[in-house]
Protein backbone atom coordinates (compact mmCIF):
# COMPACT_ATOMS: atom_id res chain seq x y z
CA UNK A 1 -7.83 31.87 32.45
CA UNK A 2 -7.55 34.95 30.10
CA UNK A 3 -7.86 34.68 26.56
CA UNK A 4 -4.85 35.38 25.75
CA UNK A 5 -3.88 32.11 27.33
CA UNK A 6 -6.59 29.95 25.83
CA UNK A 7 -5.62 31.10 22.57
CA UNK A 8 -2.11 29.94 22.88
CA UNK A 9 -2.84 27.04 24.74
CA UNK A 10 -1.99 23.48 22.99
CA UNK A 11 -5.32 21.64 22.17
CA UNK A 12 -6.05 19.51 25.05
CA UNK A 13 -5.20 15.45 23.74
CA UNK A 14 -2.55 16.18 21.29
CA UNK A 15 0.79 14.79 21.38
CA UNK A 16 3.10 13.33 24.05
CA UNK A 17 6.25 16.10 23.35
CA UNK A 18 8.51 16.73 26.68
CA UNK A 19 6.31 19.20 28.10
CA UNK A 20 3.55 16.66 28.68
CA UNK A 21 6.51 13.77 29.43
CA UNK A 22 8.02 15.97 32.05
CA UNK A 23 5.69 18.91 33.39
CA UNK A 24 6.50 22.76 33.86
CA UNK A 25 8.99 24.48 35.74
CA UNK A 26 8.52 27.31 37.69
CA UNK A 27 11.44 28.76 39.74
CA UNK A 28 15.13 27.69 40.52
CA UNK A 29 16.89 26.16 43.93
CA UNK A 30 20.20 25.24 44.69
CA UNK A 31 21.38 21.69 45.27
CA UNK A 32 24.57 21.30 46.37
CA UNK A 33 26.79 18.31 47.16
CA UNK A 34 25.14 18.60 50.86
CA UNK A 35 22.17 18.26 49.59
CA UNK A 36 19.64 14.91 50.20
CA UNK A 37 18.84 13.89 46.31
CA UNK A 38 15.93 12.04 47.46
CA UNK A 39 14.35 15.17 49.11
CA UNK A 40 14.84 17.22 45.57
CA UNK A 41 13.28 13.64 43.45
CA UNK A 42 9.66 14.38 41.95
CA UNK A 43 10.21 17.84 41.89
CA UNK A 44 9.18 20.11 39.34
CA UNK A 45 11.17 22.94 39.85
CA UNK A 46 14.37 24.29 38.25
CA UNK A 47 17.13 23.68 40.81
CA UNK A 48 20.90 24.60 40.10
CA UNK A 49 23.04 21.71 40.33
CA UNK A 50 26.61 20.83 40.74
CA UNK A 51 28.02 19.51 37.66
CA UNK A 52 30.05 17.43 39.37
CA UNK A 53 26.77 15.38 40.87
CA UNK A 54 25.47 14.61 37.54
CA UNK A 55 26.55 11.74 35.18
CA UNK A 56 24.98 10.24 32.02
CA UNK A 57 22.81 7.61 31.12
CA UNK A 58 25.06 4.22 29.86
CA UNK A 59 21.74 3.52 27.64
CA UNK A 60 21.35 6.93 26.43
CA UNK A 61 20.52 6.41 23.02
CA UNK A 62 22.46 9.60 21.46
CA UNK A 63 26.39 8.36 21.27
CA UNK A 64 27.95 10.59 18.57
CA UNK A 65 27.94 13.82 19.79
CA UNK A 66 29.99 16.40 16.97
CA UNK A 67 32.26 18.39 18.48
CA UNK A 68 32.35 21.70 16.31
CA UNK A 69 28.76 21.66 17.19
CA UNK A 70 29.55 20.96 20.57
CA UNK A 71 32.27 23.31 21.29
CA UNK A 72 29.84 26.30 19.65
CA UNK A 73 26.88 25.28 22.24
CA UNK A 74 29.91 25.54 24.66
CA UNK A 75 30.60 28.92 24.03
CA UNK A 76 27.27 30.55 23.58
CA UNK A 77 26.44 28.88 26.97
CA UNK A 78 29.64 30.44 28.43
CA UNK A 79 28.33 33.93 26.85
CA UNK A 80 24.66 33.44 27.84
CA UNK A 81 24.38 30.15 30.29
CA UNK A 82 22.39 27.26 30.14
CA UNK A 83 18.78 28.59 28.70
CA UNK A 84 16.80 25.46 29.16
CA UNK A 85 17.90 23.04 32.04
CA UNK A 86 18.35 19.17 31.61
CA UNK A 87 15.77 16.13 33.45
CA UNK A 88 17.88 14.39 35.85
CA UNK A 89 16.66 11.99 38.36
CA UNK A 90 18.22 10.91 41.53
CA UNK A 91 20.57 7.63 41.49
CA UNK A 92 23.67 6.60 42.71
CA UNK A 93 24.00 8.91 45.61
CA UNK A 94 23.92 12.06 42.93
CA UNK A 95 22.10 12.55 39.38
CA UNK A 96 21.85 10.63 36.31
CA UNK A 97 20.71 12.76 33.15
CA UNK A 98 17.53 11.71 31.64
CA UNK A 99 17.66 14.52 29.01
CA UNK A 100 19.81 17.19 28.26
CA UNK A 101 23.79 15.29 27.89
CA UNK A 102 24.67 17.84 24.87
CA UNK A 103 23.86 20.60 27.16
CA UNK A 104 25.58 19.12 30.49
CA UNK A 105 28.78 18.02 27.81
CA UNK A 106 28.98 21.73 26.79
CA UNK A 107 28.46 22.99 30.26
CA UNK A 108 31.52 21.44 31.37
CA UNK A 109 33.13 23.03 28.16
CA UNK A 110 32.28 26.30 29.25
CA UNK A 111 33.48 25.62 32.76
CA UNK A 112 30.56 25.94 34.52
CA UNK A 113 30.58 24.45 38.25
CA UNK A 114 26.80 24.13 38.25
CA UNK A 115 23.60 23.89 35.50
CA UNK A 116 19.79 24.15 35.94
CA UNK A 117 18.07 20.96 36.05
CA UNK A 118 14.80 19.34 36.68
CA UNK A 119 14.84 16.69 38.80
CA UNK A 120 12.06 13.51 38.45
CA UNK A 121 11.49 10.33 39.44
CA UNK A 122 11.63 8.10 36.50
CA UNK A 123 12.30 4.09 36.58
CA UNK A 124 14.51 2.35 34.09
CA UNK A 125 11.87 2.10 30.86
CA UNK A 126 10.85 5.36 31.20
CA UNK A 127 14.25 7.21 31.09
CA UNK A 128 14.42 5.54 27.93
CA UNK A 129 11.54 6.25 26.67
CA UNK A 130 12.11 9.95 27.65
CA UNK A 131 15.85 9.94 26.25
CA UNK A 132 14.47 8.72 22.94
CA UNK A 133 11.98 11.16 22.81
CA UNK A 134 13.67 14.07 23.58
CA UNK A 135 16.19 12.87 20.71
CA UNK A 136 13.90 11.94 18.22
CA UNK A 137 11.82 15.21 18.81
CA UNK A 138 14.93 17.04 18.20
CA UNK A 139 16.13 15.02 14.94
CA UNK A 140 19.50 14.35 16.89
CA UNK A 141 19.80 10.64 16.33
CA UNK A 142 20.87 8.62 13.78
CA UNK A 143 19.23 6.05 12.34
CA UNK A 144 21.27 3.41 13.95
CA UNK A 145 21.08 4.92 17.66
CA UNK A 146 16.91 5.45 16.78
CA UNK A 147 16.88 1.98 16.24
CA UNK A 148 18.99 0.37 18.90
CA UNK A 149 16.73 2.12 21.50
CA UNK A 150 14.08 0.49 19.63
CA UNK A 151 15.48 -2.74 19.98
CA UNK A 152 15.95 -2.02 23.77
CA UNK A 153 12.51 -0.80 24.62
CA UNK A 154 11.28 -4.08 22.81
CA UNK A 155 13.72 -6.79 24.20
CA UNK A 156 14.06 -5.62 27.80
CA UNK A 157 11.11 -3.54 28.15
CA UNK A 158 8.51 -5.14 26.51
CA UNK A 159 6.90 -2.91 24.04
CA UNK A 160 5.16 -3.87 21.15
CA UNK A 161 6.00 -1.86 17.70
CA UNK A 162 2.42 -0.20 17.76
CA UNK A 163 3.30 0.96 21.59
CA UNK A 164 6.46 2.62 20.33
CA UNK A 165 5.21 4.54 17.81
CA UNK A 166 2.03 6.05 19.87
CA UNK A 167 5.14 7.42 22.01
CA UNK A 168 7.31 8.88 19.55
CA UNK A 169 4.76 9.67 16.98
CA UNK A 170 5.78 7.43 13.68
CA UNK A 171 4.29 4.79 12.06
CA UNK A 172 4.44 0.96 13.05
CA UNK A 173 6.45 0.21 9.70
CA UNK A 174 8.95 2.74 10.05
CA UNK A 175 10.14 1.44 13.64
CA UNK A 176 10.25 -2.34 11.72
CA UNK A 177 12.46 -0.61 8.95
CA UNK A 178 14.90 0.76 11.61
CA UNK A 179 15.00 -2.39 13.43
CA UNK A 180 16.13 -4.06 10.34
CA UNK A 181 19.31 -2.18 9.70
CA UNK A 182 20.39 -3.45 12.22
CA UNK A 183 20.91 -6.81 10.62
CA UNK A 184 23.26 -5.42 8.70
CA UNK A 185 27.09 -5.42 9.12
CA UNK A 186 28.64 -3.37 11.77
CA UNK A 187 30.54 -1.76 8.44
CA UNK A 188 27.72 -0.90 7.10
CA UNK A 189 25.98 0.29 10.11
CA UNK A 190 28.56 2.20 10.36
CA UNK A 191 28.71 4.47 7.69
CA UNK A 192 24.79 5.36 8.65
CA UNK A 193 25.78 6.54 11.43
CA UNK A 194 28.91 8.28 10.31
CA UNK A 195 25.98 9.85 7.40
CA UNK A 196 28.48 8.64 4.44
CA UNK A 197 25.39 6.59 3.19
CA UNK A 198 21.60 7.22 3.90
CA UNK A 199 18.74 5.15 5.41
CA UNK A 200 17.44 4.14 2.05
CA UNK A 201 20.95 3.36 1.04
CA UNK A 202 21.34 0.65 3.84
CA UNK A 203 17.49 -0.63 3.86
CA UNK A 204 18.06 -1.76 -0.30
CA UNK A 205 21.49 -3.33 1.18
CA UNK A 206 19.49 -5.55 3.45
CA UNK A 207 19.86 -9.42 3.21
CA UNK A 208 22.76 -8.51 -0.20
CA UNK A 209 25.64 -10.80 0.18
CA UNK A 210 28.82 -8.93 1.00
CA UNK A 211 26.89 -6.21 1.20
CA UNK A 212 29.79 -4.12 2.62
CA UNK A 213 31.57 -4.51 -0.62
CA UNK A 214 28.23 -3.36 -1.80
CA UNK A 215 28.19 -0.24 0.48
CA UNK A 216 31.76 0.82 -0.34
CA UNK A 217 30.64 0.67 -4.27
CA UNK A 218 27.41 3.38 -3.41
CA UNK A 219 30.08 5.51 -1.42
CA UNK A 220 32.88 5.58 -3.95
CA UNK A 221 30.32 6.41 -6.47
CA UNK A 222 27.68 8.63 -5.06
CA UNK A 223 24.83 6.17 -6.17
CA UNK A 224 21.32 7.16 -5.09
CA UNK A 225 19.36 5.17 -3.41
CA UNK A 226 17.60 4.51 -6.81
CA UNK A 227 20.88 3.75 -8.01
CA UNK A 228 21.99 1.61 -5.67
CA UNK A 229 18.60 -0.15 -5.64
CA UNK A 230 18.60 -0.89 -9.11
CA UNK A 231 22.18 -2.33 -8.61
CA UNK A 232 20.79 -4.45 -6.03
CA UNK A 233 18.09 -5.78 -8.12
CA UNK A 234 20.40 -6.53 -10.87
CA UNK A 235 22.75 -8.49 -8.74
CA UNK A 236 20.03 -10.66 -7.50
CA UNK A 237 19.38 -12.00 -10.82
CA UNK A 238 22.54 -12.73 -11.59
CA UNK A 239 24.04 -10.05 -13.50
CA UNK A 240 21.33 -10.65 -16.03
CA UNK A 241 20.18 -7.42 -18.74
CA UNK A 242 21.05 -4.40 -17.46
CA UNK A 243 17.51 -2.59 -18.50
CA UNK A 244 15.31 -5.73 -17.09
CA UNK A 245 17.62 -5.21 -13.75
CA UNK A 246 16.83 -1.66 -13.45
CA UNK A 247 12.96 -1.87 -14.32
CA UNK A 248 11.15 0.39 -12.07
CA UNK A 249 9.22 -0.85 -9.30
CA UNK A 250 5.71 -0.03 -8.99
CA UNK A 251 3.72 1.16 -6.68
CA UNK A 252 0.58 -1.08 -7.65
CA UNK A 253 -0.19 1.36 -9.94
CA UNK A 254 2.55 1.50 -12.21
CA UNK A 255 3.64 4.30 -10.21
CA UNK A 256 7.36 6.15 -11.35
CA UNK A 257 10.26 4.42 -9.47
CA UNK A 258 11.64 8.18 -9.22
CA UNK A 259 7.85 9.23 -7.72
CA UNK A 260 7.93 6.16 -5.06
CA UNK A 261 11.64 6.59 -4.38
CA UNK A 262 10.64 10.34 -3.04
CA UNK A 263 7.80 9.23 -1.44
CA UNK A 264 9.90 6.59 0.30
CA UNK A 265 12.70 9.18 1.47
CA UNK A 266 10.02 11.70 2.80
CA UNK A 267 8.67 8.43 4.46
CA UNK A 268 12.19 7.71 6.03
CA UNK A 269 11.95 11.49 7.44
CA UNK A 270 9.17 11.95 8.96
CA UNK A 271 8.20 8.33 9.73
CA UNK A 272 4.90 7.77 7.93
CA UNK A 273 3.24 6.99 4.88
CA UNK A 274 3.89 9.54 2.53
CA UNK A 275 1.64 9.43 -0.98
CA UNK A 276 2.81 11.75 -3.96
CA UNK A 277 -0.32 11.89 -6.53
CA UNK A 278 2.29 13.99 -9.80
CA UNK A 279 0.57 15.73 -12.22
CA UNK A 280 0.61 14.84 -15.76
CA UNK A 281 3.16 15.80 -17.74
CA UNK A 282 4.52 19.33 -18.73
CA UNK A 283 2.14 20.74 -15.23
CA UNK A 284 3.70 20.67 -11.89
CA UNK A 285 0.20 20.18 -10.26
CA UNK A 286 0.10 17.37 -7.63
CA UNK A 287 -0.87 16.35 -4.38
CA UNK A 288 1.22 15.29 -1.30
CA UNK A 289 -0.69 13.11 0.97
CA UNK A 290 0.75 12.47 4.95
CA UNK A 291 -1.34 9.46 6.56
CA UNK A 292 -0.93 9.25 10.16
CA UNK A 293 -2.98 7.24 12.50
CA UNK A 294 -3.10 8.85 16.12
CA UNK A 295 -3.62 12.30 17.22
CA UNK A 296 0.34 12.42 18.85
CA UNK A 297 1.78 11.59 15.34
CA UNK A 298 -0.66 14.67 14.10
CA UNK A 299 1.10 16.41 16.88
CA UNK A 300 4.53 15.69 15.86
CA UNK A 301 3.87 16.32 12.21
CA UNK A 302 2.64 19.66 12.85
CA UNK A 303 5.31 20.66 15.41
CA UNK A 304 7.73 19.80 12.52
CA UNK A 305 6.48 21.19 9.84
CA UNK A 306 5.58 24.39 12.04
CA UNK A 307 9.02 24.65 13.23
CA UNK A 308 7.25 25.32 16.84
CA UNK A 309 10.04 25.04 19.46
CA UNK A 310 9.65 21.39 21.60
């Protein structure tokens, strides 16, 4: 090996991106409609498929798919083609996508009869577990899709919380967090996914009565999460004083509600603990301090903060 490579080689043990998930491709072969799809499972290889072979995953977790966004991967893929094929994997006498539906959706855009593709042999669990990966990796989901795959890998797969975050890199309490919006209304869920109110909107919403109501009120009004947290707090005790309501919580340490609100949104974003040590007043000196707990959410934290391509 030269050094060139070494030196640009990923440290051995870090991380669980795609390229670990799913191997390297080397070169490209046609599959046609001809074609056995068993023969071309377990491949590594880039082979050129017909579009017309390939379907999607029912339990992909990605569902809202925006359509300017769509239509301009669509024509810089009718300009250029597909750069970087999809994961398939043999079923139902053709292809189902494993990764890669944005691209395939925009293929068919650009009226393309056939795209590159991978083709591997995956069961049931882990095409989910690569789907979700792929899309978290990415920052493509929701919070509402990341946490109905969640709920999916747990309740028909088996995972534990600790299991899913060694695989997609985040902390055990910020899968439990997702999992909980989902107890709230479908309204509510909703406008998460739809982006009219944030994560940290819906989580203070959590167990509120008519909560929707509740949601409507932070959307009409541009509350912060703050905002809408102090509302909460004040409607839990019954209306009482306004200033008592709003009281900031601490962090154990008397810790600014404005300091532990930030902390909490960086939290929400990258999926760990996130500590903010401020400087006294009048000096912007401070520390930010990322806790992780396994070498692959290292890896993820560094690929995002690097911006290095996944």
């Amino acid at each position: 090996m030269s050094e060139a490579t070494k030196a640009t080689k990923r440290p051995h043990g870090l991380g669980r991106g795609l390229s670990a998930l799913l191997g390297d491709a080397s070169h490209e072969a046609p599959v046609s409609s001809g074609s056995s799809t068993s023969a071309a499972a377990n491949g590594r290889a880039v082979q050129s498929i017909e579009i017309a072979l390939i379907h999607p995953h029912p339990e992909q977790p990605r569902r809202h798919f925006d359509d300017g966004a769509l239509q301009e991967l669509a024509d810089s893929i009718a300009q250029r083609g597909v750069i970087q094929p999809i994961i398939v994997r043999a079923h139902g006498g053709g292809f189902q996508i494993v990764a890669g539906e944005r691209r395939w959706r925009a293929a068919q855009r650009a009226q393309l009869h056939r795209i590159p593709a991978i083709v591997r042999d995956f069961n049931e669990a882990e095409t989910l577990e690569i789907a979700l990966v792929e899309n978290i990796q990415r920052e493509d989901l929701n919070p509402i899709e990341e946490a109905e795959a969640y709920r999916k890998l747990i309740g028909e797969f088996g995972h534990s919380q600790e299991a899913l975050g060694r695989i997609v890199g985040k902390s055990r309490s910020h899968i439990a967090n997702l999992i909980r919006l989902l107890d709230l209304p479908m309204g509510v869920q909703q406008a998460v996914m739809e982006q009219r109110i944030s994560m940290g909107h819906a989580r203070a919403l959590i167990g509120v009565p008519d909560c929707e109501a509740l949601a409507r009120q932070v959307e009409a009004k541009g509350l912060s999460v703050r905002d809408t947290e102090k509302l909460v707090r004040k409607m839990r005790k019954g209306g009482g004083d306004s200033e008592t309501a709003a009281a900031p919580r601490s962090g154990g340490g008397g810790k600014d509600a404005d300091i532990a609100a930030l902390e909490q949104h960086l939290a929400d974003i990258l999926g760990l603990k996130v500590e903010i040590g401020h400087g006294e007043a009048g000096t912007a000196a401070g520390t930010l301090t990322l806790r992780y707990s396994t070498l692959d959410q290292l890896d993820m934290l560094c690929q995002r903060l690097s911006g290095e391509r996944i």
